[in-house]
Structures are given as structure tokens and as C-alpha cells.
N, C-alpha and C. Protein backbone atom coordinates (compact mmCIF):
# COMPACT_ATOMS: atom_id res chain seq x y z
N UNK A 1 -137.43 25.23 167.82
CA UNK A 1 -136.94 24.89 166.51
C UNK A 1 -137.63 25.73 165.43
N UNK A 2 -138.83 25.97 165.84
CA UNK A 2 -139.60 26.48 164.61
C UNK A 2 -139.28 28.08 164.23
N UNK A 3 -139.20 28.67 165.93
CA UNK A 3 -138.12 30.09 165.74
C UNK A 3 -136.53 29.93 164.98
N UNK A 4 -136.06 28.94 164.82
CA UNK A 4 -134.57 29.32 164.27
C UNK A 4 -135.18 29.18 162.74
N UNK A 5 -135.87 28.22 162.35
CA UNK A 5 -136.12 28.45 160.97
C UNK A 5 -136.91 29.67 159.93
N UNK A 6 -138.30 29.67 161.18
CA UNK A 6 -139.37 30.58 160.34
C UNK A 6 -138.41 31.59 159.61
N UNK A 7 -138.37 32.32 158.42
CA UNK A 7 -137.80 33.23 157.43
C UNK A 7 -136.57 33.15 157.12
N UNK A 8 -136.30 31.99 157.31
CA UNK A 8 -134.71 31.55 157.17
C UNK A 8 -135.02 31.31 154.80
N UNK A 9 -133.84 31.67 154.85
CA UNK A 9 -133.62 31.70 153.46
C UNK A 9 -132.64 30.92 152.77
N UNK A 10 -133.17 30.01 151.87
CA UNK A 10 -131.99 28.65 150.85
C UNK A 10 -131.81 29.61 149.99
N UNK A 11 -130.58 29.53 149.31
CA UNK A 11 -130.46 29.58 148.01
C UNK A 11 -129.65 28.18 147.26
N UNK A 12 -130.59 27.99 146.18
CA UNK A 12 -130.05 26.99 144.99
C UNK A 12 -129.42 27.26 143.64
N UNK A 13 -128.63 27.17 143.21
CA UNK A 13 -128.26 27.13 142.18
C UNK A 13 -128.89 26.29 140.89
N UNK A 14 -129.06 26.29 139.83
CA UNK A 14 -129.38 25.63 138.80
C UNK A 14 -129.15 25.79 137.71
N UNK A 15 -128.78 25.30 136.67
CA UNK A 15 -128.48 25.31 135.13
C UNK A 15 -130.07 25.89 134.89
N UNK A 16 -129.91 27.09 134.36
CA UNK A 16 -131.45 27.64 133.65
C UNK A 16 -130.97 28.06 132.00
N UNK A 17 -132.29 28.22 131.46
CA UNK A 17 -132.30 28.99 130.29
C UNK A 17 -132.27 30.66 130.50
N UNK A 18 -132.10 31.01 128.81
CA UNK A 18 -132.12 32.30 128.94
C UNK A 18 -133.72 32.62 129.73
N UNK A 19 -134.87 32.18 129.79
CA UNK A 19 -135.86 32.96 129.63
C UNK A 19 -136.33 32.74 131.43
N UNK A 20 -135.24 32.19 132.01
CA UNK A 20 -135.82 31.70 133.47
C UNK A 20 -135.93 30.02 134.21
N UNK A 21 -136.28 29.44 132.72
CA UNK A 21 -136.69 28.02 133.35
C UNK A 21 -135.31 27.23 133.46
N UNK A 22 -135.99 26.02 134.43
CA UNK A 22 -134.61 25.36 134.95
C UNK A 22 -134.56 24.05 134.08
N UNK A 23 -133.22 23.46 133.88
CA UNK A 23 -133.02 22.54 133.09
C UNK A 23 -133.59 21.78 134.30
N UNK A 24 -134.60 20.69 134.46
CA UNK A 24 -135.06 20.35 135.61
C UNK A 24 -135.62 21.09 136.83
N UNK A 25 -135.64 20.53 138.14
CA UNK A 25 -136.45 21.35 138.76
C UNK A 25 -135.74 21.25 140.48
N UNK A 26 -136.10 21.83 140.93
CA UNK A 26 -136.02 21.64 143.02
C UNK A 26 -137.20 21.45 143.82
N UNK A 27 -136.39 19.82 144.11
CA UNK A 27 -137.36 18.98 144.96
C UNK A 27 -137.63 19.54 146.22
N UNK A 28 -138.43 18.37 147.29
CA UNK A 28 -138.58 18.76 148.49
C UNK A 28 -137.38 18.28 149.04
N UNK A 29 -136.24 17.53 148.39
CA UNK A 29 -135.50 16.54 148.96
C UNK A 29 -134.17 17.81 148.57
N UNK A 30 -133.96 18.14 147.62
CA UNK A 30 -133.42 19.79 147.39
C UNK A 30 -133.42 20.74 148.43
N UNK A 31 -134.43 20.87 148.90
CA UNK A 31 -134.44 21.82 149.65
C UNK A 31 -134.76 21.60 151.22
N UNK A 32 -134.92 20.27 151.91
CA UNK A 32 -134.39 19.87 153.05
C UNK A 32 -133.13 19.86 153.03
N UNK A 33 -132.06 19.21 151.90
CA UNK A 33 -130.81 19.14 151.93
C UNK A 33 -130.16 20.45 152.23
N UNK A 34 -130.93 21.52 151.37
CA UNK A 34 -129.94 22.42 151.68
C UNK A 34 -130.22 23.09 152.66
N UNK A 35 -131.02 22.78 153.83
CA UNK A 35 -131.47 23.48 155.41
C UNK A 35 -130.78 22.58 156.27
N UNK A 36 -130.50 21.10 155.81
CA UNK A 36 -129.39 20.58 156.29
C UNK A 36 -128.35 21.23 156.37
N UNK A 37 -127.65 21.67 155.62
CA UNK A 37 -126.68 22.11 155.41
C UNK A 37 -126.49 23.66 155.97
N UNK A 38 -127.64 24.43 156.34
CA UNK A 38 -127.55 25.06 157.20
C UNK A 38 -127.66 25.00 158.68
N UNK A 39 -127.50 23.97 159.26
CA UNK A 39 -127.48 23.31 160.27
C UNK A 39 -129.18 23.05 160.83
N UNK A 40 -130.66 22.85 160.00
CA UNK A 40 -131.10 22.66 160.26
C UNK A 40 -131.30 20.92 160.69
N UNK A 41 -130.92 20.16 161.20
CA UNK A 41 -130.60 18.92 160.65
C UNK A 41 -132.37 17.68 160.84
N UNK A 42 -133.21 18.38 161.76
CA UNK A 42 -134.28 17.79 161.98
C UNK A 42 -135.20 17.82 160.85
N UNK A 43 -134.90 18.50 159.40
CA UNK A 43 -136.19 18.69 158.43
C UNK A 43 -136.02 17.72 157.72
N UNK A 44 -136.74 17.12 157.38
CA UNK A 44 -137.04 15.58 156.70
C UNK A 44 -137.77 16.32 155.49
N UNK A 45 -137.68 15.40 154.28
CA UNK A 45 -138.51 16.04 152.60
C UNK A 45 -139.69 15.99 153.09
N UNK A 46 -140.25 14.67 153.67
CA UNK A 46 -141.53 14.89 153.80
C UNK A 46 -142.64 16.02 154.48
N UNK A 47 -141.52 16.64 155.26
CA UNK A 47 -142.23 18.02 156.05
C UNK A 47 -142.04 19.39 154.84
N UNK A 48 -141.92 19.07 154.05
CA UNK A 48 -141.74 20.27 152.96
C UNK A 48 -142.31 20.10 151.87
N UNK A 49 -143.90 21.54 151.93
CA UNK A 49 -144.87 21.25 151.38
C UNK A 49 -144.72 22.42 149.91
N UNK A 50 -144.74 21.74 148.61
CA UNK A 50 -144.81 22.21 147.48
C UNK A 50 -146.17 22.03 146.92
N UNK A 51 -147.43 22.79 147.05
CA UNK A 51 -148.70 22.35 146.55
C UNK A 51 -148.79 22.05 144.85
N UNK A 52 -148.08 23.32 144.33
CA UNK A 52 -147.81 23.48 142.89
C UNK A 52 -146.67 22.36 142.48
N UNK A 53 -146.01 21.70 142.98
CA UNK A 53 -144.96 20.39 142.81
C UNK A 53 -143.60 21.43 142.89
N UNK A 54 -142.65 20.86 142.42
CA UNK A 54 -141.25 20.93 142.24
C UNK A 54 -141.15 22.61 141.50
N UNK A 55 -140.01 23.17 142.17
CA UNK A 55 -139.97 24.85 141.26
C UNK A 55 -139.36 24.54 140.37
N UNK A 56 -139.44 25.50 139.20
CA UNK A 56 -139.20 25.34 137.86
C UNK A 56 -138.44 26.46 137.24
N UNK A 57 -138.83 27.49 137.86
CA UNK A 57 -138.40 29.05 137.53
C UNK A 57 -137.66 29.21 138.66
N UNK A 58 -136.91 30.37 138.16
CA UNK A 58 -135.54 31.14 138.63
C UNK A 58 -136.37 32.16 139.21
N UNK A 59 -136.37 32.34 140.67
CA UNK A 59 -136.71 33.48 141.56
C UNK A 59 -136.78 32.60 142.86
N UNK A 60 -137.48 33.84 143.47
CA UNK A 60 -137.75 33.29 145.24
C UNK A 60 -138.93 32.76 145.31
N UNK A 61 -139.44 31.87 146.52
CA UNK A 61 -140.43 31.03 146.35
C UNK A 61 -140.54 30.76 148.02
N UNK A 62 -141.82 30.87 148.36
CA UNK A 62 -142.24 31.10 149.58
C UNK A 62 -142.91 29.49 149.78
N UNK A 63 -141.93 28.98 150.64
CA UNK A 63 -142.25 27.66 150.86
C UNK A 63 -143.19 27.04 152.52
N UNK A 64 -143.71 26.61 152.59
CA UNK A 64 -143.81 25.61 154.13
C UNK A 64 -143.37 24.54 154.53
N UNK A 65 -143.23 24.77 155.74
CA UNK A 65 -142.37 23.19 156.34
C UNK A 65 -143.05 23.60 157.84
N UNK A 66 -144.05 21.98 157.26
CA UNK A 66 -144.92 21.40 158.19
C UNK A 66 -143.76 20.88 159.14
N UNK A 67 -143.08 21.20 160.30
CA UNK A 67 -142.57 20.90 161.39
C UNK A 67 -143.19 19.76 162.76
N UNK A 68 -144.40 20.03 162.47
CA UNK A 68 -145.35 19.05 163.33
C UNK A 68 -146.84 19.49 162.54
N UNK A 69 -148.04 18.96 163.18
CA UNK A 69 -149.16 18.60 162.14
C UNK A 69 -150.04 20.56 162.96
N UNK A 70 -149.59 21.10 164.01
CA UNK A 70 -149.84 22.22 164.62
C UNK A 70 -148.70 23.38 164.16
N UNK A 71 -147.86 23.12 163.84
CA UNK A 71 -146.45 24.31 163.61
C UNK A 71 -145.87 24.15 162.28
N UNK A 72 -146.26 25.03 161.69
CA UNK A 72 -145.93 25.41 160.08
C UNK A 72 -145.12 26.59 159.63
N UNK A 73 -143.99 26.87 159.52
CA UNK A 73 -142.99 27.89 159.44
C UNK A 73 -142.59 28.10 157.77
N UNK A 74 -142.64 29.38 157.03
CA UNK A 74 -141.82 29.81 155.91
C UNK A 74 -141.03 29.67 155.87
N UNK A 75 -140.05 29.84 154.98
CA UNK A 75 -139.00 29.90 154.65
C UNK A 75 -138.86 30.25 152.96
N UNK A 76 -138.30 31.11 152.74
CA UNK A 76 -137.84 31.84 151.04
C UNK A 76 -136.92 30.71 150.44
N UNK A 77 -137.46 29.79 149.42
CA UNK A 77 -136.73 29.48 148.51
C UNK A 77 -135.92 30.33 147.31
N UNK A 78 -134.67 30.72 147.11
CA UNK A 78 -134.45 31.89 146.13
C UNK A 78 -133.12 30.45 145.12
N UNK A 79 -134.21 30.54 144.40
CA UNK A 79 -133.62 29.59 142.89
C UNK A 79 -132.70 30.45 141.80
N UNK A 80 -131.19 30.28 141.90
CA UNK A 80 -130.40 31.38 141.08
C UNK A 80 -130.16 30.09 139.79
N UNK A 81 -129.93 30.90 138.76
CA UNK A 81 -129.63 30.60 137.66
C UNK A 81 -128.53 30.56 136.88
N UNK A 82 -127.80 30.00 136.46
CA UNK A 82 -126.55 29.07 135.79
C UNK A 82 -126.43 29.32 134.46
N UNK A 83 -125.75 30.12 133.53
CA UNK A 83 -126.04 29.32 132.21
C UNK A 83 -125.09 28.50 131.73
């Protein structure tokens, strides 16, 4: 499991401002959903670790997902912007 995910890449959409920031933000619950939706279906929010909290800004964002308490895999959050 941890091979189909490691460097696998979300993209989100969001209502942003001109200068980058998001009208609100992307959860851990955001971004399990949308690995759901790439047929990851075993990632739960709680395995998806944001140290800095919730993203805020419009770019890519190098996330972890604790898979078990031994196997920790990346994955590129890339946050696009809306106006």
C-alpha cells in the first residue's frame, strides 16, 4: 500500500485571494478525501500529519501519511487557486 501512494499527488482547488491566501484552509480530512477519491480508500484524517496545521497558501505542499506507526510515505499536496 505504501508503494501505490508514496509521491502520489492531490490537487485542491480553493477560492484564494489575489496575493495567494485561501478563503479558509485544507484539512487533514481535505486531503484524505481527496486520496479517497483517488482510489486510495484505506487513509483515514487521522494518518495525515500537518505539523504547521491546515494549508493556507496556494502552492504544493509536501505532506506525510503516517500509514502505520513504522511506514510514513509523501505525498505533494498542490493547492490551486479560484478567484
Amino acid at each position: 500500500m505504501a508503494e501505490k501512494i508514496d509521491g502520489t499527488t492531490v490537487q485542491l482547488t480553493r477560492k484564494a485571494s489575489v496575493d495567494g491566501r485561501l478563503f479558509g484552509s485544507v484539512s487533514t480530512a481535505d486531503i484524505a478525501e481527496a486520496l479517497h477519491a483517488q482510489g486510495h480508500a484505506s487513509v483515514e484524517k487521522s494518518m495525515v500529519r500537518l505539523p504547521q496545521g491546515p494549508l493556507k497558501l496556494v502552492g504544493d505542499e509536501h505532506v506525510q501519511i503516517a500509514l502505520h506507526s513504522d511506514v510514513v510515505v509523501t505525498v505533494t499536496v498542490s493547492v490551486l487557486g479560484e478567484q
